[in-house]
C-alpha atoms as a PDB file:
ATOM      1  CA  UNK A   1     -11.861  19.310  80.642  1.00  0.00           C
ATOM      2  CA  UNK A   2     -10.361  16.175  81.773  1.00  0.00           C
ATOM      3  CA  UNK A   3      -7.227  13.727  79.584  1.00  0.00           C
ATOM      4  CA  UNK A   4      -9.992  11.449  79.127  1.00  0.00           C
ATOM      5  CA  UNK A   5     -11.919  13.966  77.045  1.00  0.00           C
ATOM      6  CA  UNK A   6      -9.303  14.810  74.836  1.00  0.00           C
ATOM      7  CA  UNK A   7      -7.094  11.530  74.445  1.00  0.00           C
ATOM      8  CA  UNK A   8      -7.448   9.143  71.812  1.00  0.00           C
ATOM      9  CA  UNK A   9      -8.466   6.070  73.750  1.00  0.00           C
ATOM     10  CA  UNK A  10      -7.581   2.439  73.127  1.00  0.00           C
ATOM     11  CA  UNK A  11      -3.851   3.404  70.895  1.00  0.00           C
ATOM     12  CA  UNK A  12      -2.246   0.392  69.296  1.00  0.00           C
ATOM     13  CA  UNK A  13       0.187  -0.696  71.541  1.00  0.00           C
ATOM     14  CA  UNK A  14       3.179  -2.899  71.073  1.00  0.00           C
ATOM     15  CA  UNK A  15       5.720  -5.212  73.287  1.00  0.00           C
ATOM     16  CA  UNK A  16       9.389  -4.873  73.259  1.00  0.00           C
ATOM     17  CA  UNK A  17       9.427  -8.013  71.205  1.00  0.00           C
ATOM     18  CA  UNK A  18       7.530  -6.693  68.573  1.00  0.00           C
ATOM     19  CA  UNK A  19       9.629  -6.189  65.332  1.00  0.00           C
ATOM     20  CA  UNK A  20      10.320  -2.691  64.148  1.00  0.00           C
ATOM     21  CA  UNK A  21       8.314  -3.610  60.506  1.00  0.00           C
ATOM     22  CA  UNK A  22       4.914  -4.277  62.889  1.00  0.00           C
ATOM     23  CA  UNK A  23       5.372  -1.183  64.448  1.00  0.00           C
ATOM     24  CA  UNK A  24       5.977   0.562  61.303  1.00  0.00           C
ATOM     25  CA  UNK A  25       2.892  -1.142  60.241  1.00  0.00           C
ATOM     26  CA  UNK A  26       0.913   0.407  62.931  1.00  0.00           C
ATOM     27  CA  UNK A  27       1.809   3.658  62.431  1.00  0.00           C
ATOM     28  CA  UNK A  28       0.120   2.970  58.653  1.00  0.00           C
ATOM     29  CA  UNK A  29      -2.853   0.878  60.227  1.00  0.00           C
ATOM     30  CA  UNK A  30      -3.882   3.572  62.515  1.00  0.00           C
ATOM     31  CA  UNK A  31      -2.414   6.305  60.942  1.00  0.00           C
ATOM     32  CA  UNK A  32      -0.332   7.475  64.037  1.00  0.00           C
ATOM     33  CA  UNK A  33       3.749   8.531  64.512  1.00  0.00           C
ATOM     34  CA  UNK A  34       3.475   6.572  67.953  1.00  0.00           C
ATOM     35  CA  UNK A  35       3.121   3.384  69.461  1.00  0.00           C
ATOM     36  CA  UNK A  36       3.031   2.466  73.169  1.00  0.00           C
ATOM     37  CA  UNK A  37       5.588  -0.194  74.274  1.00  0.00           C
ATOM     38  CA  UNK A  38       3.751  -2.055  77.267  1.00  0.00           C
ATOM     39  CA  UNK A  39       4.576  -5.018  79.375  1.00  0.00           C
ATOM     40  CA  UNK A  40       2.141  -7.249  77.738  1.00  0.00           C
ATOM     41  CA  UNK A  41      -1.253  -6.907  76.134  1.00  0.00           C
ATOM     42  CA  UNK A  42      -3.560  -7.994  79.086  1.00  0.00           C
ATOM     43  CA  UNK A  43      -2.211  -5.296  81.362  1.00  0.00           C
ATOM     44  CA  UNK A  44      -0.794  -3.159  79.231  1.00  0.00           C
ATOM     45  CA  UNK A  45       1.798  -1.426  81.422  1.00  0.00           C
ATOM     46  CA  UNK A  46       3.640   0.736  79.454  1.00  0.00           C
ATOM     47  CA  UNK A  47       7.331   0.950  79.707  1.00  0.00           C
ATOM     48  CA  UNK A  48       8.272   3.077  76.838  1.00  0.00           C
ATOM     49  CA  UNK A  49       7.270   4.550  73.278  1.00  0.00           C
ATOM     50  CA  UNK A  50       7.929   3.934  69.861  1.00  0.00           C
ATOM     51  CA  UNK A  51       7.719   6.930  67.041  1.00  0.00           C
ATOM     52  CA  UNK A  52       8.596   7.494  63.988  1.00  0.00           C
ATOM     53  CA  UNK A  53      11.438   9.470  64.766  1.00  0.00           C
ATOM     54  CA  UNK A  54      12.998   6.777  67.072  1.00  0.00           C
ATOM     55  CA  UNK A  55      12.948   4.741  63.976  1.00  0.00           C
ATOM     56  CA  UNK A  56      13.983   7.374  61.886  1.00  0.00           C
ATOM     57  CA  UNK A  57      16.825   7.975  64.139  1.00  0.00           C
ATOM     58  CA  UNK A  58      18.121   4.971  66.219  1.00  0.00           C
ATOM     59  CA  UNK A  59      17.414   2.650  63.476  1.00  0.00           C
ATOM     60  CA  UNK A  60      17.703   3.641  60.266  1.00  0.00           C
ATOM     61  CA  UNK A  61      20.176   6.802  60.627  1.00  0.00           C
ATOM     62  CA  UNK A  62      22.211   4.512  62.844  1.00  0.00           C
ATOM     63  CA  UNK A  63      23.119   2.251  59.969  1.00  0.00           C
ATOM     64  CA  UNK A  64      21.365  -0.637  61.679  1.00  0.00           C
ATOM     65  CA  UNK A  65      19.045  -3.213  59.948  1.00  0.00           C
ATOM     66  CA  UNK A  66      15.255  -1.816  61.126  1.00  0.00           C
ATOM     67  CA  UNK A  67      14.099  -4.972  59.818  1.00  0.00           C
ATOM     68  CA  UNK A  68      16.037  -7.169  62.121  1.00  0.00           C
ATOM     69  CA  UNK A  69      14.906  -4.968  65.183  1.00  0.00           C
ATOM     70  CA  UNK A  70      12.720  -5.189  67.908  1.00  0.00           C
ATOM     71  CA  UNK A  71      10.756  -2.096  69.608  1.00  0.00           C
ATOM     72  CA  UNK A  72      13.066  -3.072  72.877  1.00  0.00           C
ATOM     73  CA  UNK A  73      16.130  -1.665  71.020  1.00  0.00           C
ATOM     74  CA  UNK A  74      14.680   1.936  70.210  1.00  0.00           C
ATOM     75  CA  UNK A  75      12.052   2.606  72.748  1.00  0.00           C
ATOM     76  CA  UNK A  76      12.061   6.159  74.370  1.00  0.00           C
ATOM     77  CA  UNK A  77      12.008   5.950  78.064  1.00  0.00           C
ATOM     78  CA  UNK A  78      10.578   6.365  80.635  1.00  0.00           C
ATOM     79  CA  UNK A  79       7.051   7.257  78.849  1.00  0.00           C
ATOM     80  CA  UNK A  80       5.461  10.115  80.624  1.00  0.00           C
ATOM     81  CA  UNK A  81       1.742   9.097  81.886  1.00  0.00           C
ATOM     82  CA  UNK A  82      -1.448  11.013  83.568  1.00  0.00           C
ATOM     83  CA  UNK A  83      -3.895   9.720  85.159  1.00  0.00           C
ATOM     84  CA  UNK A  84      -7.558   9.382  83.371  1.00  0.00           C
ATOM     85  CA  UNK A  85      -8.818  12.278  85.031  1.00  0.00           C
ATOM     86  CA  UNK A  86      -5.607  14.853  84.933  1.00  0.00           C
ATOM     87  CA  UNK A  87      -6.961  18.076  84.084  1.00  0.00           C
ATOM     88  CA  UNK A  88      -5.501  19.746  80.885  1.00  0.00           C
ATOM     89  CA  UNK A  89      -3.404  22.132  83.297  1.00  0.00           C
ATOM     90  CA  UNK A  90      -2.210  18.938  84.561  1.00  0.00           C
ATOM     91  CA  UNK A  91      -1.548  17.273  81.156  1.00  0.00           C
ATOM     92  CA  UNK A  92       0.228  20.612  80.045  1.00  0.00           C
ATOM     93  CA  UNK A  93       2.266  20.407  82.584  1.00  0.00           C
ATOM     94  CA  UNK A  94       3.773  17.004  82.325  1.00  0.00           C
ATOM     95  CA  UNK A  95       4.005  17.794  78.786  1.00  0.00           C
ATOM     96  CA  UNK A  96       6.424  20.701  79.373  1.00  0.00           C
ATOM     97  CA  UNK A  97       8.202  19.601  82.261  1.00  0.00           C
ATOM     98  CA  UNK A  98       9.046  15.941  80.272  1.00  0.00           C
ATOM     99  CA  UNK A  99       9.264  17.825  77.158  1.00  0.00           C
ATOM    100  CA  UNK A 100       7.383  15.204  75.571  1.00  0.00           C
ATOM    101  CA  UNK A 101       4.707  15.724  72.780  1.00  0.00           C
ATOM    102  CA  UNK A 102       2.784  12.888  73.583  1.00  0.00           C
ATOM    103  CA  UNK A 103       1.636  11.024  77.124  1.00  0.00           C
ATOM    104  CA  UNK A 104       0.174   8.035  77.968  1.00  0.00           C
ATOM    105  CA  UNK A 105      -2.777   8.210  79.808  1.00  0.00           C
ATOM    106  CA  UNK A 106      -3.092   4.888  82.063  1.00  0.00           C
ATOM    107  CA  UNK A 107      -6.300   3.647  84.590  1.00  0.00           C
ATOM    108  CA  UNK A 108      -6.215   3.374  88.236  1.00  0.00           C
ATOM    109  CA  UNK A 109      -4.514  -0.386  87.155  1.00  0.00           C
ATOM    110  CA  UNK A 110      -1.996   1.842  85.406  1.00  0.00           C
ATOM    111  CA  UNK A 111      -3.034   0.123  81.918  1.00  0.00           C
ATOM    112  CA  UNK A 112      -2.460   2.093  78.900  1.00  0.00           C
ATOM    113  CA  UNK A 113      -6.142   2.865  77.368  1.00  0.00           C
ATOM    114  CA  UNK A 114      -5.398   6.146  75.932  1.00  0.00           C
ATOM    115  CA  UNK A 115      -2.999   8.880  74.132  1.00  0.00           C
ATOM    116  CA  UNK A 116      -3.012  12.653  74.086  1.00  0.00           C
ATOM    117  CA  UNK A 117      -0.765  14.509  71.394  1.00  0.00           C
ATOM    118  CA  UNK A 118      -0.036  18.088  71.001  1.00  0.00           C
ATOM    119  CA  UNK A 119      -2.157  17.822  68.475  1.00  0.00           C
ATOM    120  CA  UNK A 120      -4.554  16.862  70.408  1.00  0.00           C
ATOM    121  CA  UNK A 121      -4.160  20.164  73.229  1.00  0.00           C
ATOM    122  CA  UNK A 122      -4.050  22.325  69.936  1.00  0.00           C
ATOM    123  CA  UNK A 123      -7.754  20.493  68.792  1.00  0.00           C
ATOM    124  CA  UNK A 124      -9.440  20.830  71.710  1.00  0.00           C
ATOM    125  CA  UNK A 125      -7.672  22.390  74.284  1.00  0.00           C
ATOM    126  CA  UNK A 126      -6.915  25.943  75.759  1.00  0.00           C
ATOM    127  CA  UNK A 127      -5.052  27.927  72.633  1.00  0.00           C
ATOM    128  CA  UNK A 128      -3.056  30.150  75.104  1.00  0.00           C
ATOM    129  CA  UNK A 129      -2.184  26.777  76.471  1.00  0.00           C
ATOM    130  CA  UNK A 130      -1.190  24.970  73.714  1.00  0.00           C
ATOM    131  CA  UNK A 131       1.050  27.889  72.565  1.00  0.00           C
ATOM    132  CA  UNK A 132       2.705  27.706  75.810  1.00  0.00           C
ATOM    133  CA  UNK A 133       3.290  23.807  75.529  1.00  0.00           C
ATOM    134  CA  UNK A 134       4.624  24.144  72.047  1.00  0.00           C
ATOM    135  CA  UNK A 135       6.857  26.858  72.985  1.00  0.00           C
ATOM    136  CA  UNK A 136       8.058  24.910  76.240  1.00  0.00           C
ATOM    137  CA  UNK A 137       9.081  21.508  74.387  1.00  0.00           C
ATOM    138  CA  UNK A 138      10.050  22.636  71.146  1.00  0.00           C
ATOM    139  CA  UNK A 139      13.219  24.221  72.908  1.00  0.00           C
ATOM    140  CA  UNK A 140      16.378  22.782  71.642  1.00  0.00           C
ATOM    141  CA  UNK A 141      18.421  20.260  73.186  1.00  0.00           C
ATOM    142  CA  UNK A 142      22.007  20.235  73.614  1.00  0.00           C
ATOM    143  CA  UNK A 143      22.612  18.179  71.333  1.00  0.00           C
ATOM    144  CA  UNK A 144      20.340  19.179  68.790  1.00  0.00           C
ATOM    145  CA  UNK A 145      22.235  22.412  69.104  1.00  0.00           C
ATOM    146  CA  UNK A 146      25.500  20.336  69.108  1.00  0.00           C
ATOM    147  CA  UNK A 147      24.489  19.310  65.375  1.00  0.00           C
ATOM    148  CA  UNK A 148      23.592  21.762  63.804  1.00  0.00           C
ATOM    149  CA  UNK A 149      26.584  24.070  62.493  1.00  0.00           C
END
């Protein structure tokens, strides 16, 4: 099994002059916690990501106006990508090394035309896997640790 056979192809993508309210739109319109931020939407480089939690956290828990925002002020970066046909060892991988929970998957143009979850390992990929993935990323950060207590 390949990322193209388990991605969700074609994701809503932004730029990093698209308002925080659009992107919060998007995550309603296609019923998503993620947005790609690419370069522009003819080649769709990416250059970051936009989820829910970035919103959650650099916008709104910062104090800061999310309606007067721009995905450019709270993108994650850099994105983590895989090629089209990474293999889900592959895909794993990057997912646990970046402890990310969601890559890009770009073209031999390196165009954003897909997305692949953890969701999307635990629906159709190896379960062994997946558990290992979860287990891998979900580790806390220093300063997650730092807040609590």
């Amino acid at each position: 099994m390949k990322a193209k056979d388990i991605m969700t192809p074609d994701p809503a993508c932004c730029t990093p002059d698209t308002p925080l309210r659009e992107v919060a739109q998007a995550f309603i319109d296609h019923d998503c916690g993620a947005v790609p931020v690419v370069d522009d939407s003819k080649t769709r480089r990416p250059l970051g990501i936009v989820t829910d939690r970035d919103v959650a956290c650099r916008a709104v828990a910062a104090g800061k106006n999310a309606l007067e925002m721009t995905a450019r002020e709270i993108l994650s970066t850099p994105c983590v990508t895989v090629p089209l046909d990474a293999s889900l060892d592959d895909v794993s991988r990057a997912m646990e090394s970046n402890r990310v929970r969601r890559l890009l998957v770009v073209d031999s143009a390196g165009a954003c035309i897909g997305i692949i979850a953890q969701a999307d390992l635990a629906l159709r990929g190896k379960e062994k896997k997946v558990g290992e993935v979860v287990k891998e990323i979900s580790k806390p950060t220093r300063s997650a640790s730092a807040v609590s207590h």
